[in-house]
PDB file of N, CA and C in Angstrom:
ATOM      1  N   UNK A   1      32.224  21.506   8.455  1.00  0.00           N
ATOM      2  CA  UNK A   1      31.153  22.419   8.832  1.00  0.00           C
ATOM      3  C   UNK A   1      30.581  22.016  10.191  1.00  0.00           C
ATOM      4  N   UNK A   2      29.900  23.013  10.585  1.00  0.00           N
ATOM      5  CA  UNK A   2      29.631  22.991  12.484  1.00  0.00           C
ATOM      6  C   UNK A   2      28.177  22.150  12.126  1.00  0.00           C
ATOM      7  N   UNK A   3      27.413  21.909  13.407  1.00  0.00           N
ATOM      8  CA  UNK A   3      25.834  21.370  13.514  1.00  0.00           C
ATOM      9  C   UNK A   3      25.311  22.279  13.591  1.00  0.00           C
ATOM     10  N   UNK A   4      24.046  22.700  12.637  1.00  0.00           N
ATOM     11  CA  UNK A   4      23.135  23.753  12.699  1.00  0.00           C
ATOM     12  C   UNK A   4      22.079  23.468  12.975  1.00  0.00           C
ATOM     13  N   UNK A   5      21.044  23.860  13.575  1.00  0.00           N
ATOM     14  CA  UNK A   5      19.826  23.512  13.912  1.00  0.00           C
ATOM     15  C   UNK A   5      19.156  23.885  12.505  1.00  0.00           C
ATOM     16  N   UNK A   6      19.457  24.374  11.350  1.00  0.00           N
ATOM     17  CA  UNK A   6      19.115  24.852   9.967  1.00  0.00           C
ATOM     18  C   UNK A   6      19.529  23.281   9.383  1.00  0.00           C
ATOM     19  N   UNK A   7      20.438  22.742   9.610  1.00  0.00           N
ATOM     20  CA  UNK A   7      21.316  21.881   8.952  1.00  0.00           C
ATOM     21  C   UNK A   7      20.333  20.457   9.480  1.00  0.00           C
ATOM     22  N   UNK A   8      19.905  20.475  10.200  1.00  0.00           N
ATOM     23  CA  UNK A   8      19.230  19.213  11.379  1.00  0.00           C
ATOM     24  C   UNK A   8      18.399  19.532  10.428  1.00  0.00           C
ATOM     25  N   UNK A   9      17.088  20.270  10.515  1.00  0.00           N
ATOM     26  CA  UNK A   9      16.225  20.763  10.121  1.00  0.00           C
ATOM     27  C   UNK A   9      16.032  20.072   8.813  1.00  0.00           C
ATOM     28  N   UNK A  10      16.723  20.582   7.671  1.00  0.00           N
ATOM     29  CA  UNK A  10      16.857  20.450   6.498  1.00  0.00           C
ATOM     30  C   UNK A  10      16.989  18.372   6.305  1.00  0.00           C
ATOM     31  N   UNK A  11      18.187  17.870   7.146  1.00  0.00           N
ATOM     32  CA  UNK A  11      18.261  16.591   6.951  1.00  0.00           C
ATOM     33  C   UNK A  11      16.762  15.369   7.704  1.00  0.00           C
ATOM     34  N   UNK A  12      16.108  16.547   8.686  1.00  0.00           N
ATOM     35  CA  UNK A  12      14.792  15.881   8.828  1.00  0.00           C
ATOM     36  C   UNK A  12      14.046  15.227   7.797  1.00  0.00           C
ATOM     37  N   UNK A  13      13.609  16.890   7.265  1.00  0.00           N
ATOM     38  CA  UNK A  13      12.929  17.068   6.149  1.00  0.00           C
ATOM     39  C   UNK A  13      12.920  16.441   4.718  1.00  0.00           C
ATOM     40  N   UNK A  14      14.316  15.765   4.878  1.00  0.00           N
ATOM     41  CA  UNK A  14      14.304  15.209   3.307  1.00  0.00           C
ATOM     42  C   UNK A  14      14.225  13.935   3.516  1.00  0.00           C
ATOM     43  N   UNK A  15      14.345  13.149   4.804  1.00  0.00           N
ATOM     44  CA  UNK A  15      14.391  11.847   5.380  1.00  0.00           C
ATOM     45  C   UNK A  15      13.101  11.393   5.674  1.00  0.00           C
ATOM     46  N   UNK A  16      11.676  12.519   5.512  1.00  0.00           N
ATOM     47  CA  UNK A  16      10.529  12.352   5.515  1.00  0.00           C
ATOM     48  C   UNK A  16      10.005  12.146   4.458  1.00  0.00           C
ATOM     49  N   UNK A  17      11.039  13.141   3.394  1.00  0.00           N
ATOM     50  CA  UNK A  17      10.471  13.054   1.696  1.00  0.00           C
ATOM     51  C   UNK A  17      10.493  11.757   1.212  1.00  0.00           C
ATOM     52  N   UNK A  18      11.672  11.001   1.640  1.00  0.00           N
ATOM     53  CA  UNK A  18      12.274   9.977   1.014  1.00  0.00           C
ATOM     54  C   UNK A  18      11.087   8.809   1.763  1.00  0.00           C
ATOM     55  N   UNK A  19      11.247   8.827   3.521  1.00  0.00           N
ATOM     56  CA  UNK A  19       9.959   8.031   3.548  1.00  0.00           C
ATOM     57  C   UNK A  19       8.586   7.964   2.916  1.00  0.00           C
ATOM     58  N   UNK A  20       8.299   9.297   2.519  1.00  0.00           N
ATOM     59  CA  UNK A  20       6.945   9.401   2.198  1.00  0.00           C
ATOM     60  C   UNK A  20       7.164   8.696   0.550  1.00  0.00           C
ATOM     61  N   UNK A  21       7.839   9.169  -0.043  1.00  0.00           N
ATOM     62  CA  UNK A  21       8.155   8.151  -1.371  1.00  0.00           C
ATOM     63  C   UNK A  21       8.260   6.837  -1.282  1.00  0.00           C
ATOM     64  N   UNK A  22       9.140   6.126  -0.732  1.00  0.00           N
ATOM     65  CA  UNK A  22       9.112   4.793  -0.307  1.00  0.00           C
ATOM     66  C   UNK A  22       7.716   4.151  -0.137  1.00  0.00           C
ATOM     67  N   UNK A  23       6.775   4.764   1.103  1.00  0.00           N
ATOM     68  CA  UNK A  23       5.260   4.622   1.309  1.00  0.00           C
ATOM     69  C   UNK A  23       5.010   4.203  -0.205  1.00  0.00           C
ATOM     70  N   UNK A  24       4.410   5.551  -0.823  1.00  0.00           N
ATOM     71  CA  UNK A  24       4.183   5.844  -2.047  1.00  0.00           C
ATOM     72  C   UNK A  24       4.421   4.468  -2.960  1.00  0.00           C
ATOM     73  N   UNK A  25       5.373   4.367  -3.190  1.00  0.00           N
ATOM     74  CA  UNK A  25       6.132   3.096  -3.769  1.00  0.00           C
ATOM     75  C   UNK A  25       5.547   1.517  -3.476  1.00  0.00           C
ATOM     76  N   UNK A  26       5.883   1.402  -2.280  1.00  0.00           N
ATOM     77  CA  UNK A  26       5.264   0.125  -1.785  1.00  0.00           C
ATOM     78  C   UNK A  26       3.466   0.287  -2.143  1.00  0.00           C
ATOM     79  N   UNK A  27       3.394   0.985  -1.885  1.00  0.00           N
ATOM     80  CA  UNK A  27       1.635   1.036  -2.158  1.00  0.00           C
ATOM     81  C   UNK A  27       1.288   0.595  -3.765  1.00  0.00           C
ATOM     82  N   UNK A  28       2.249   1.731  -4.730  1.00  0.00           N
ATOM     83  CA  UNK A  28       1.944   1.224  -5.911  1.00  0.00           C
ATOM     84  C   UNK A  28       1.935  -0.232  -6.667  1.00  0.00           C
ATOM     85  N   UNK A  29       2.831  -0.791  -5.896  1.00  0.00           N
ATOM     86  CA  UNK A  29       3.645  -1.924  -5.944  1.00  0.00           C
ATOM     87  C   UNK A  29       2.876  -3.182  -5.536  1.00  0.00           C
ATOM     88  N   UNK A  30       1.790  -2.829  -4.552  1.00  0.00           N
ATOM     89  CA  UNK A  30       1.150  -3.859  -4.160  1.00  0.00           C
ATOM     90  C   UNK A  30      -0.205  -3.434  -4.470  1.00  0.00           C
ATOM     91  N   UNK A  31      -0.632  -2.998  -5.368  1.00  0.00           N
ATOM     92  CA  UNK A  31      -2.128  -2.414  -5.665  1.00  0.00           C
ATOM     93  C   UNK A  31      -2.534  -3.643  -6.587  1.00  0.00           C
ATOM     94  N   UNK A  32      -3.440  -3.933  -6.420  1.00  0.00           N
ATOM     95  CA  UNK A  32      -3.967  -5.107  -7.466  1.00  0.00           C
ATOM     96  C   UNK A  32      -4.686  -4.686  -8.597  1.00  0.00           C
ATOM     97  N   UNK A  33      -3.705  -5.196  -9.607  1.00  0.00           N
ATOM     98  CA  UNK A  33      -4.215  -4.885 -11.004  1.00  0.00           C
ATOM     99  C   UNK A  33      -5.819  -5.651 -11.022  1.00  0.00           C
ATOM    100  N   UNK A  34      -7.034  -4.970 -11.577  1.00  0.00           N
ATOM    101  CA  UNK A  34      -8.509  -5.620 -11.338  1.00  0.00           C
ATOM    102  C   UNK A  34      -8.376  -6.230 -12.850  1.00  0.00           C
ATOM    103  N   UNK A  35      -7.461  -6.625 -13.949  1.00  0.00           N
ATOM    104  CA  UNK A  35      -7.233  -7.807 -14.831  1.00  0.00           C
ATOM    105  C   UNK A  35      -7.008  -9.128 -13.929  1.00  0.00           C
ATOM    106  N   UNK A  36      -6.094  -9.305 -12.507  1.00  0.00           N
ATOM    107  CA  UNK A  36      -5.810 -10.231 -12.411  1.00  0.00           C
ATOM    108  C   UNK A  36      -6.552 -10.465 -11.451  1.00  0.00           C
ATOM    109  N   UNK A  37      -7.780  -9.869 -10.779  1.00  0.00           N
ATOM    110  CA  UNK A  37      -8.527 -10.392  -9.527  1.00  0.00           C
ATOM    111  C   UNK A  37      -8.953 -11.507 -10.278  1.00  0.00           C
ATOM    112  N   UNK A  38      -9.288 -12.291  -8.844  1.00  0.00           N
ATOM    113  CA  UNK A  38      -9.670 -13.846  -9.122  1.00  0.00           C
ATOM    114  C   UNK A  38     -11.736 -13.904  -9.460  1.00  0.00           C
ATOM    115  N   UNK A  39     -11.814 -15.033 -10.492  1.00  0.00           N
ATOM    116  CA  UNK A  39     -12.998 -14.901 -10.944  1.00  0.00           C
ATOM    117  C   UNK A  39     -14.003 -15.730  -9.967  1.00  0.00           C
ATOM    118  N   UNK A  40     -14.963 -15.045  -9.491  1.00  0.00           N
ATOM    119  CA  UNK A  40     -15.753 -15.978  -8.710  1.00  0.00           C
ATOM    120  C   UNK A  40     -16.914 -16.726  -8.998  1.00  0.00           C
ATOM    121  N   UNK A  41     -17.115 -17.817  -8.498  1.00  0.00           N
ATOM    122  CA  UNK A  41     -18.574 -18.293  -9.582  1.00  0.00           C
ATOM    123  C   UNK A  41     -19.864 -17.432  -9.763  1.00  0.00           C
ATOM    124  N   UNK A  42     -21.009 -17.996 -10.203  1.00  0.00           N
ATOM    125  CA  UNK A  42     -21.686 -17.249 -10.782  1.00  0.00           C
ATOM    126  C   UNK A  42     -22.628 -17.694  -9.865  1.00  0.00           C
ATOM    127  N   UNK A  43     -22.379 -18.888  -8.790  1.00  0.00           N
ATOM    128  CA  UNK A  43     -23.618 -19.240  -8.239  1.00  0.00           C
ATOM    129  C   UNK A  43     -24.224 -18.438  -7.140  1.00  0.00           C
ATOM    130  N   UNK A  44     -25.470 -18.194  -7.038  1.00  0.00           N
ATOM    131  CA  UNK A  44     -25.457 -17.764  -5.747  1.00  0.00           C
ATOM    132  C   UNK A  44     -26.329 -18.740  -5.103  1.00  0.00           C
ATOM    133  N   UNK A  45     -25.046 -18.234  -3.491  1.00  0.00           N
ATOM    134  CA  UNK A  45     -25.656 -18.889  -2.442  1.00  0.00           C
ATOM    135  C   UNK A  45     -26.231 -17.901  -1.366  1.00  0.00           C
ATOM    136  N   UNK A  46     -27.433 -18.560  -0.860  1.00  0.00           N
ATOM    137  CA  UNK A  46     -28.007 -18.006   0.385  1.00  0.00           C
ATOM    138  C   UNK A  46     -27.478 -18.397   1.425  1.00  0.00           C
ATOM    139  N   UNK A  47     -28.199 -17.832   2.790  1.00  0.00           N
ATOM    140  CA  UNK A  47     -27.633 -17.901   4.248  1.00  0.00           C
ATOM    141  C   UNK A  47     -28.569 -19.114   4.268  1.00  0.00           C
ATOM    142  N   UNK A  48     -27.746 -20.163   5.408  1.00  0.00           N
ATOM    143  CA  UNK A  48     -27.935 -21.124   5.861  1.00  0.00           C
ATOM    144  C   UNK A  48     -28.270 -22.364   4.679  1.00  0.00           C
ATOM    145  N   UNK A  49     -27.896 -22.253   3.445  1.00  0.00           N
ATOM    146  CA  UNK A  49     -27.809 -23.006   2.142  1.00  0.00           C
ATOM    147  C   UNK A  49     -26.670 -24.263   2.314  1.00  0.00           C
ATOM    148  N   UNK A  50     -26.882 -25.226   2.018  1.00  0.00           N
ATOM    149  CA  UNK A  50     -25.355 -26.174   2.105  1.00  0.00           C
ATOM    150  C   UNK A  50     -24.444 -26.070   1.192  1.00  0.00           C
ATOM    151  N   UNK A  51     -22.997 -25.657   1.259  1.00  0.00           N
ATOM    152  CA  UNK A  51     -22.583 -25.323  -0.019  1.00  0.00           C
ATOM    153  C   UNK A  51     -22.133 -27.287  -0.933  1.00  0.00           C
ATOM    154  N   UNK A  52     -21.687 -27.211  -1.686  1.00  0.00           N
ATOM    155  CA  UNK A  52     -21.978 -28.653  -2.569  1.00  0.00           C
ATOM    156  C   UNK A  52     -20.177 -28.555  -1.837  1.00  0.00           C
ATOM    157  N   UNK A  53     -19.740 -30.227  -1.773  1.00  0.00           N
ATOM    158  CA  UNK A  53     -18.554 -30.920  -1.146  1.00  0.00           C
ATOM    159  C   UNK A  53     -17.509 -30.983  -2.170  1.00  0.00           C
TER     160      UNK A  53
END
């Protein structure tokens, strides 16, 4: 078959789909489950406070 500017067109378009999925993907993939965020203490500190060594 010849090169169509229909044919270009079309192989753009699905090479965007596929990036935009991929995106999609990696994003899901690296989303942080909020079970495994890290627990922080309970203390609070103020500004200009020394924190303990």
């Amino acid at each position: 078959m010849g090169d169509t500017k229909r044919g270009r067109e079309r192989q753009g378009q699905k090479k965007r789909e596929q990036l935009r999925e991929r995106d999609v993907e990696r994003t899901l993939e690296t989303a942080v489950d909020p079970s495994e965020a890290p627990e922080l203490p309970d203390e609070d500190l103020e500004i200009g406070e020394d924190r303990p060594n």
